[in-house]
C-alpha atoms as a PDB file:
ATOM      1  CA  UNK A   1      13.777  -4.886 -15.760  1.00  0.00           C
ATOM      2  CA  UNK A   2      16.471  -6.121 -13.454  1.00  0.00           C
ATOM      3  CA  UNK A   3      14.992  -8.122 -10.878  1.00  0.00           C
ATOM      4  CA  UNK A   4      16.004  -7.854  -7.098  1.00  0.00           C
ATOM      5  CA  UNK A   5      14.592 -10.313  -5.367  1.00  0.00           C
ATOM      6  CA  UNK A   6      14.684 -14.319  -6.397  1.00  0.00           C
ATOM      7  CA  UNK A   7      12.123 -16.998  -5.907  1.00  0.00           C
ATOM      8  CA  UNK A   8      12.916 -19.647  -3.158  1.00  0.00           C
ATOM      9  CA  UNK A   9      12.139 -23.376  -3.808  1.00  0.00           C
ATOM     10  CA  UNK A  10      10.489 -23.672  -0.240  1.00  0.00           C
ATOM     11  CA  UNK A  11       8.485 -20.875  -1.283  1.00  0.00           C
ATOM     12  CA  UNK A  12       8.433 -17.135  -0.931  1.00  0.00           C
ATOM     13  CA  UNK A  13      11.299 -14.651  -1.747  1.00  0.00           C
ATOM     14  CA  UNK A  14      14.650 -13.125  -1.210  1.00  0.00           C
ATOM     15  CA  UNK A  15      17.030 -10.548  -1.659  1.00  0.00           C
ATOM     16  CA  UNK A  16      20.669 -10.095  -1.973  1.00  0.00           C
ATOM     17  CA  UNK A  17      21.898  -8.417   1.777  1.00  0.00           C
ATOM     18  CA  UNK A  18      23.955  -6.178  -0.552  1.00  0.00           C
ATOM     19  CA  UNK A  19      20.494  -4.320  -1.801  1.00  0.00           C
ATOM     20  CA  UNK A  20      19.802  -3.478   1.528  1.00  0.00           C
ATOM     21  CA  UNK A  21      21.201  -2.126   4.828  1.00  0.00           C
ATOM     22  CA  UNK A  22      19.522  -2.509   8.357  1.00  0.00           C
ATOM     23  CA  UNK A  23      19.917  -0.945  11.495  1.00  0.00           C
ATOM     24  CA  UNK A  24      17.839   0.768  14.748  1.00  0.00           C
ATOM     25  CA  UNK A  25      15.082  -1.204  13.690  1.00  0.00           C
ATOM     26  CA  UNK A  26      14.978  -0.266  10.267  1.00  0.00           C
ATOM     27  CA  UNK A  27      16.001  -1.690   6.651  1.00  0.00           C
ATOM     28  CA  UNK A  28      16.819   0.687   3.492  1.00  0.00           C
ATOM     29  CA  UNK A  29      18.337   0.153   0.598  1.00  0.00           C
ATOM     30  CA  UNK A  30      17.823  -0.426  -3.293  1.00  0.00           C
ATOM     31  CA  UNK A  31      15.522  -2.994  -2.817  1.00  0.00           C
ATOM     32  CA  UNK A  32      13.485  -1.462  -0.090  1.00  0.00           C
ATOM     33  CA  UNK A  33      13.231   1.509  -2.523  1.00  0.00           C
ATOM     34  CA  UNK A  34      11.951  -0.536  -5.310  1.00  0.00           C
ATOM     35  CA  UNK A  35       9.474  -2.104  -3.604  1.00  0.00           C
ATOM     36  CA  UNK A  36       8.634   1.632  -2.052  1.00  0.00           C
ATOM     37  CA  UNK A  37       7.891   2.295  -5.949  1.00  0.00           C
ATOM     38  CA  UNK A  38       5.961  -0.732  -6.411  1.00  0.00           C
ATOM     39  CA  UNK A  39       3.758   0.320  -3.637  1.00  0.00           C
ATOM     40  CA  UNK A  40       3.486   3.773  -4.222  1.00  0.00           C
ATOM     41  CA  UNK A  41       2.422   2.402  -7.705  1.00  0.00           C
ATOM     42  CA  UNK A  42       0.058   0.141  -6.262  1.00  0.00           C
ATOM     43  CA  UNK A  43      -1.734   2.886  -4.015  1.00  0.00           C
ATOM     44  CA  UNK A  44      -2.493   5.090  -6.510  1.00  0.00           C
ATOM     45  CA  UNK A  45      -4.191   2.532  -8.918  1.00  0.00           C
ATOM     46  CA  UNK A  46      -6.182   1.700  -6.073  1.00  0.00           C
ATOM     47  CA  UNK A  47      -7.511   4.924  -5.607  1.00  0.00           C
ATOM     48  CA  UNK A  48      -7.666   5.948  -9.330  1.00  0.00           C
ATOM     49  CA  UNK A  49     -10.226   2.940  -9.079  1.00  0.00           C
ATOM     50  CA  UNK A  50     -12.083   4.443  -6.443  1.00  0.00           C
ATOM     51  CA  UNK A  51     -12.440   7.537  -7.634  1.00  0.00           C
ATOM     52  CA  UNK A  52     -13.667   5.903 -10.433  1.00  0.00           C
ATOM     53  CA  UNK A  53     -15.859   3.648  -9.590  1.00  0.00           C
ATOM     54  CA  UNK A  54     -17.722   6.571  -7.281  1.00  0.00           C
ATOM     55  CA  UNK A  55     -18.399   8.825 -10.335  1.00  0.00           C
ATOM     56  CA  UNK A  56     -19.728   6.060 -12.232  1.00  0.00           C
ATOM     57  CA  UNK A  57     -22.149   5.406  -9.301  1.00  0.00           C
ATOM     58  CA  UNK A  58     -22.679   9.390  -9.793  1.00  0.00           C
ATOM     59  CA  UNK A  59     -23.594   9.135 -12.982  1.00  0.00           C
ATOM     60  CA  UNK A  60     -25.604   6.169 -12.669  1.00  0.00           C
ATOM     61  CA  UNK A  61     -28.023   7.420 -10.201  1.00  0.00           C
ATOM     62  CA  UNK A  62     -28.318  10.271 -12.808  1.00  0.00           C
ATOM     63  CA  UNK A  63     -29.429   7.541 -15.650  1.00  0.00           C
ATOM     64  CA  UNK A  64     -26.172   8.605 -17.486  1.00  0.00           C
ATOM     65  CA  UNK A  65     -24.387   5.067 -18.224  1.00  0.00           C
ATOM     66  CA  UNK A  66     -24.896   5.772 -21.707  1.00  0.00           C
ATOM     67  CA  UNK A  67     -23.314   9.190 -22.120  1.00  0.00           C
ATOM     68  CA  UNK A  68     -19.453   9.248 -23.545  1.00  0.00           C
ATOM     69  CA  UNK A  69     -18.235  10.397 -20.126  1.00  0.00           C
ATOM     70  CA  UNK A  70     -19.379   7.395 -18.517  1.00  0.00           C
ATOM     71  CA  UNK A  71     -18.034   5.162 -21.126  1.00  0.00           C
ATOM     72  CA  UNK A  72     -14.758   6.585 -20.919  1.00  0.00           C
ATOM     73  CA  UNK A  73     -14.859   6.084 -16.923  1.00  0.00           C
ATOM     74  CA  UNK A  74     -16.383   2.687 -17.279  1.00  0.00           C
ATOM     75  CA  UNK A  75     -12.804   2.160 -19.783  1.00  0.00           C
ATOM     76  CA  UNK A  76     -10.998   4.162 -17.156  1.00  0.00           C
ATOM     77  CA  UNK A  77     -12.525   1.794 -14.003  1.00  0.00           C
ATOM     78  CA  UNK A  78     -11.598  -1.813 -16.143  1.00  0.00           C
ATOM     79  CA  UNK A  79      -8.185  -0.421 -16.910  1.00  0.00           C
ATOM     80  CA  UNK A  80      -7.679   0.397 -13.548  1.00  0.00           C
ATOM     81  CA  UNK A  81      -9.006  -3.197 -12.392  1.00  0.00           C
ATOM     82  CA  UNK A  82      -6.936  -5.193 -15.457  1.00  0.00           C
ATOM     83  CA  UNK A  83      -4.122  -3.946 -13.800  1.00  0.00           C
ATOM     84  CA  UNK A  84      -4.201  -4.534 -10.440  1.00  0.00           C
ATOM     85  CA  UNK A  85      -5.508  -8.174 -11.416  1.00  0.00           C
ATOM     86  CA  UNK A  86      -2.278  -8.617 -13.220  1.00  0.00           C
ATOM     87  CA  UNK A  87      -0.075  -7.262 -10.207  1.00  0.00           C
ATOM     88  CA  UNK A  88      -2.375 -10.136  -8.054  1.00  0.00           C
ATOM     89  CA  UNK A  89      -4.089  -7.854  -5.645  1.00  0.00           C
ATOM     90  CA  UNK A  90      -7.719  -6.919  -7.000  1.00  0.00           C
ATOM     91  CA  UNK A  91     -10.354  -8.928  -8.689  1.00  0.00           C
ATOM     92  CA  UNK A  92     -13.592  -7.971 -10.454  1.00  0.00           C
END
């Protein structure tokens, strides 16, 4: 992966201004896209987890944590949460 941004010794990050271009208010640019990606990415794992999480609950009010469906969505659901743990937003 080629990184775009680079980690400042007081802390935090930057960018090159030749990634990105700013005016009325706005900023766009290759940088501003790739973090667009990231954060697409980031949205959908978080609902993926959701969505996962509430049809475990489903099936647990049915007494169904033992079935192969609810295995799979309990593999589904830790997936979901290993990753978002490594990108630093979600713990479980």
């Amino acid at each position: 992966m080629e990184r775009l941004t680079a980690k400042r010794d007081e802390g935090g990050y930057e960018v090159d201004a030749g990634l990105i271009e700013c005016g009325e208010g706005t900023c766009r640019g290759r940088a501003i896209d790739r973090l667009a990606a990231y954060e697409d990415m980031q949205e959908m794992l978080e609902a993926q987890y959701e969505k996962t999480a509430e049809r475990l609950e489903v099936l647990k009010a049915q007494g169904k944590l033992k079935t192969a469906q609810a295995q799979q969505l309990l593999a589904q659901k830790l997936t979901y949460s290993n990753m978002l743990g490594l990108i630093g937003v979600h713990s479980d």
